[in-house]
Protein backbone atom coordinates (compact mmCIF):
# COMPACT_ATOMS: atom_id res chain seq x y z
CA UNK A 1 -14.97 -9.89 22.59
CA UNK A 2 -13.89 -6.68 24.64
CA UNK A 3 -14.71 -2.92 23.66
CA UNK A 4 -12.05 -2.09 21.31
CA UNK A 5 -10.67 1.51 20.64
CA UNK A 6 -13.37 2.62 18.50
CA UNK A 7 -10.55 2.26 15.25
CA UNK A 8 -12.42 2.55 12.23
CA UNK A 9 -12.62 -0.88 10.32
CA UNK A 10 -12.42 -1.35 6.41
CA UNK A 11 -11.28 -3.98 3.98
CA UNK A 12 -8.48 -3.20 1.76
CA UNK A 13 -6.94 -5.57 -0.98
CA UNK A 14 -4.08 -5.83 -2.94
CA UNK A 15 -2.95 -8.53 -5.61
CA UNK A 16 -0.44 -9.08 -8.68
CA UNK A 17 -1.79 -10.03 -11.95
CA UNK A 18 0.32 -11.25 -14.68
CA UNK A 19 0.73 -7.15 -16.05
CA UNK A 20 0.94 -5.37 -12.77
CA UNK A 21 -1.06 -4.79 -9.32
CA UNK A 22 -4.32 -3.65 -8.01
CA UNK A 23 -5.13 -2.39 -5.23
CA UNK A 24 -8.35 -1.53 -3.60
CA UNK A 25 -10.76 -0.53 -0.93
CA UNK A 26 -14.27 -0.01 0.22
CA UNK A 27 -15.18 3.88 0.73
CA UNK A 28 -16.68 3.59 4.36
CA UNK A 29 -15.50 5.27 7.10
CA UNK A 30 -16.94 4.37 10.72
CA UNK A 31 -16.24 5.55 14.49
CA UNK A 32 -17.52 3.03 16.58
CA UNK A 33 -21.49 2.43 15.41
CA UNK A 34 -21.71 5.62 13.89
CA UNK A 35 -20.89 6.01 9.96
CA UNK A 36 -19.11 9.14 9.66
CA UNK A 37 -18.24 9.27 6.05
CA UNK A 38 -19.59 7.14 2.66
CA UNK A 39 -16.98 8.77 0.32
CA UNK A 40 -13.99 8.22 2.70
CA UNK A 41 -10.75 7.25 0.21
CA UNK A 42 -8.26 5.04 1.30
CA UNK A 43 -6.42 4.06 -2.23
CA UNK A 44 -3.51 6.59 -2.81
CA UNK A 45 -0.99 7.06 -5.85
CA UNK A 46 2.03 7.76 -4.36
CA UNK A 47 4.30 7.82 -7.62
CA UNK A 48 3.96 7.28 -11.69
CA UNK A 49 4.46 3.59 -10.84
CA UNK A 50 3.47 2.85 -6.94
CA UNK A 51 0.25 3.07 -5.05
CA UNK A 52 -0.66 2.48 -1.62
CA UNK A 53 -3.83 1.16 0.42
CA UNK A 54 -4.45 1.81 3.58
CA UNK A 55 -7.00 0.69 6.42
CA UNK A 56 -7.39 2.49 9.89
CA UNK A 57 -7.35 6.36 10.96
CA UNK A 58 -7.86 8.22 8.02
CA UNK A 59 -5.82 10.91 9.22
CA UNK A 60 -2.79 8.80 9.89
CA UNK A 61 -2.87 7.10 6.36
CA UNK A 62 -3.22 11.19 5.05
CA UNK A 63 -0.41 12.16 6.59
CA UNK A 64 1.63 9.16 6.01
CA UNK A 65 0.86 9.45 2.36
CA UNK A 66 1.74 13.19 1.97
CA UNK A 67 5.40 12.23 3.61
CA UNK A 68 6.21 9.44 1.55
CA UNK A 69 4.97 11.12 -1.64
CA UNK A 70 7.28 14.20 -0.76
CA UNK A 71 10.07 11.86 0.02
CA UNK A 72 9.59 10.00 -3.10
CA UNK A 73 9.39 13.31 -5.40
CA UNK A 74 12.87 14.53 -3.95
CA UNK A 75 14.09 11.32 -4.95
CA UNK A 76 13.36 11.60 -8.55
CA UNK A 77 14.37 15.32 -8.39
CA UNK A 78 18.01 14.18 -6.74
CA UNK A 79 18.69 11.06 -9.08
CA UNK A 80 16.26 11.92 -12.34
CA UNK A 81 14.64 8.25 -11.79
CA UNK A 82 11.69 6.55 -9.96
CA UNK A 83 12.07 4.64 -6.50
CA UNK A 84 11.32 1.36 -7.07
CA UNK A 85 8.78 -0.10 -5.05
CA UNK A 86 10.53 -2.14 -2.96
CA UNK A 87 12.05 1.79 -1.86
CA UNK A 88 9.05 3.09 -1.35
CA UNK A 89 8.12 0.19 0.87
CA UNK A 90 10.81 0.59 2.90
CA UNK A 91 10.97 4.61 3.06
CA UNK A 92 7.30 3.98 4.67
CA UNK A 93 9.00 1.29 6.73
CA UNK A 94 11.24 3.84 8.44
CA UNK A 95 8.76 6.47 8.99
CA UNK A 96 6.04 4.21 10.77
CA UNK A 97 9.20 2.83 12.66
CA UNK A 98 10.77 6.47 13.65
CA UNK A 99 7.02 6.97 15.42
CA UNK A 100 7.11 3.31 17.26
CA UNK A 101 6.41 4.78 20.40
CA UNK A 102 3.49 6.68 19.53
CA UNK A 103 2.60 4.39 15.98
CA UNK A 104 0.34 5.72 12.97
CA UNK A 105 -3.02 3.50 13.14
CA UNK A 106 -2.91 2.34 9.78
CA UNK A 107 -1.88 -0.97 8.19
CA UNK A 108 -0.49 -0.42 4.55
CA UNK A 109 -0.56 -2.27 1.42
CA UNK A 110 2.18 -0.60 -0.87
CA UNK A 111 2.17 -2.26 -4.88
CA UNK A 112 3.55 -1.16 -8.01
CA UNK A 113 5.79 -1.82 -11.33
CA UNK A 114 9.02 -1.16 -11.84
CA UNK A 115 12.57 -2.60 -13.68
CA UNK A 116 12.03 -5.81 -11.73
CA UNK A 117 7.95 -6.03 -12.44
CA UNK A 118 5.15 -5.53 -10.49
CA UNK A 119 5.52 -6.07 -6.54
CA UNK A 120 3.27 -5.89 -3.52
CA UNK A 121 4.45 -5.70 0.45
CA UNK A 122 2.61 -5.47 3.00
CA UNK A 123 3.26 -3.16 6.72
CA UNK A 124 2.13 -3.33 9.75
CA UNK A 125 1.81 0.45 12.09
CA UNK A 126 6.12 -0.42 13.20
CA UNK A 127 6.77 -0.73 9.93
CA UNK A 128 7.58 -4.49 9.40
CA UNK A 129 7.44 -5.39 5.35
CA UNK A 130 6.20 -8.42 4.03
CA UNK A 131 6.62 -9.05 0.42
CA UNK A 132 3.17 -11.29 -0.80
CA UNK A 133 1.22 -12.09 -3.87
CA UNK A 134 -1.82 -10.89 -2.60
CA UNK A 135 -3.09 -8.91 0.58
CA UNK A 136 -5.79 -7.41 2.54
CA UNK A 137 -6.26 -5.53 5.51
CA UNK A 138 -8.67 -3.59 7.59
CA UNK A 139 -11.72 -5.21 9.49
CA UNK A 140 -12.93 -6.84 6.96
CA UNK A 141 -9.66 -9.21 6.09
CA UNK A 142 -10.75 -12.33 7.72
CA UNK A 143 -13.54 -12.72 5.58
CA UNK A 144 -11.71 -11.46 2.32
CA UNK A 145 -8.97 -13.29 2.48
CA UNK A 146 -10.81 -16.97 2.12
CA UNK A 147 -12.13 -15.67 -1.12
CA UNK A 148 -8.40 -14.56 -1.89
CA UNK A 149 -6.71 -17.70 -0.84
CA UNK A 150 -9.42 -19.86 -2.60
CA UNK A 151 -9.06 -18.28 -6.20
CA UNK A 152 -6.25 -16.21 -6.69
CA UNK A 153 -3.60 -17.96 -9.09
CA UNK A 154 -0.44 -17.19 -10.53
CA UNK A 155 -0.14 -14.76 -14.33
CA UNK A 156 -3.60 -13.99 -13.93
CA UNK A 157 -5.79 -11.30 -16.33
CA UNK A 158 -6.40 -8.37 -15.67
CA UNK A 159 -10.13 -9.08 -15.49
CA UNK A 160 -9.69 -12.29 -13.62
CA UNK A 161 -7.84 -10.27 -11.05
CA UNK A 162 -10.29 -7.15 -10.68
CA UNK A 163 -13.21 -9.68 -10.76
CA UNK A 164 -11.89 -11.26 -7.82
CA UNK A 165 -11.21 -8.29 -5.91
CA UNK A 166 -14.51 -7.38 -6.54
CA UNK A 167 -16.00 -11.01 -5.40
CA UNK A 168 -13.41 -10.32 -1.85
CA UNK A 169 -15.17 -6.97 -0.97
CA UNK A 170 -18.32 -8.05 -1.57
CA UNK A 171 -18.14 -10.74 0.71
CA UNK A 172 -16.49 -8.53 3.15
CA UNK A 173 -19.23 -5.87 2.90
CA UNK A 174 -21.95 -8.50 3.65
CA UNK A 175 -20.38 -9.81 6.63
CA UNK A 176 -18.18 -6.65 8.27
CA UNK A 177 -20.23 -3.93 9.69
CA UNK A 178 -17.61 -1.05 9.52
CA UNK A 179 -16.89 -1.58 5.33
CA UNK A 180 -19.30 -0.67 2.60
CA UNK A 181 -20.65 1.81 0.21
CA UNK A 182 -18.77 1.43 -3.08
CA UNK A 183 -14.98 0.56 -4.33
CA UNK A 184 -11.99 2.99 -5.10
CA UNK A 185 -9.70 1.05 -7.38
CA UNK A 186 -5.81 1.39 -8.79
CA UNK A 187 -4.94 -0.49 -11.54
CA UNK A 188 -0.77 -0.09 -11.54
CA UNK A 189 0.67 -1.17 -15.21
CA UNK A 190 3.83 -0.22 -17.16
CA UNK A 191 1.74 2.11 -18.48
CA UNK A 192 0.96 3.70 -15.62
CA UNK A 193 -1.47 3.92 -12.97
CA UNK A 194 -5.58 4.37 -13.98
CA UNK A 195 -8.37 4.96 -11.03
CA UNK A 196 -11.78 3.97 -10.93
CA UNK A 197 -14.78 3.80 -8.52
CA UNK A 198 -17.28 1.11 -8.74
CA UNK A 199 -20.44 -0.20 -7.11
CA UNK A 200 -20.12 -3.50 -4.74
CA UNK A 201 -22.81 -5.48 -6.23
């Protein structure tokens, strides 16, 4: 294969479960061979009921995130409700899109709950949205998503569902040079959204 840009790699996941989404990502942040960050986060909330995960420049998924959450609080202030996720989605959508000619390098992975249950969509730096039942992007995807496509099934637990996002990373960490050194983790219910960090063991 041919030099690439030097874009930093990672492995990001997202997946419904029978009670909402999660979404998560490994915590390393590389430039080309060097490791330039073991704490780098890359799992956002956006809203009370929407997250996001990102994979690519850091600073593009920062800035990204800062606009949409903005855009999503004037929302509730204008119309005293949430957007629902499939809003949020597409709000993104239109920002990467406006900045086509010059894109953000970052692939997203938006998921939430709302009136019409939990949801998960997928964009690409234009801004195309895929709705899916289960994601992953970054570096590491290849090797995730055989894990993902192997064992993910319909209504599952919550357990059943964070174990296998667990099992996906860690096989992605093993075999993907530029993702490693831990898990950030959103857990997106009806009853809101809980974080957590964890060890890929």
């Amino acid at each position: 294969m041919g030099e690439q840009f030097a874009i930093p790699g990672a492995t990001t996941i997202g997946l419904l479960f029978k009670e909402g989404v999660i979404l998560a990502s490994e915590r390393r942040v590389s430039y080309g061979y060097f490791i330039m960050s073991k704490s780098g986060r890359k799992v956002f909330k956006l809203t009370d009921n929407v997250g996001a995960a990102c994979a690519g420049l850091i600073s593009d998924m920062q800035v990204l995130i800062r606009e949409v959450s903005a855009y999503s609080s004037l929302y509730i202030l204008e119309h005293n409700r949430p957007m629902s996720v499939k809003s949020v989605a597409k709000l993104m959508s239109s920002l990467l899109f406006e900045r086509r000619l010059y894109p953000m390098l970052t692939q997203t992975i938006i998921g939430g709950v709302d009136e019409g249950g939990p949801s998960l969509h997928v964009l690409d730096p234009l801004g195309s949205v895929i709705p899916d039942k289960f994601a992953c992007v970054g570096s590491g995807a290849e090797i995730a998503i055989g894990m993902l496509e192997a064992d993910y099934k319909d209504n599952m637990s919550l357990k059943e569902a964070r174990d296998l996002v667990m099992r996906s990373l860690k096989s992605a960490v093993a075999r993907d040079i530029a993702s490693g050194e831990g898990a950030d983790i959103l857990v997106i219910t009806n009853n809101g959204i809980e974080e957590e960090s964890a060890p890929i063991k």
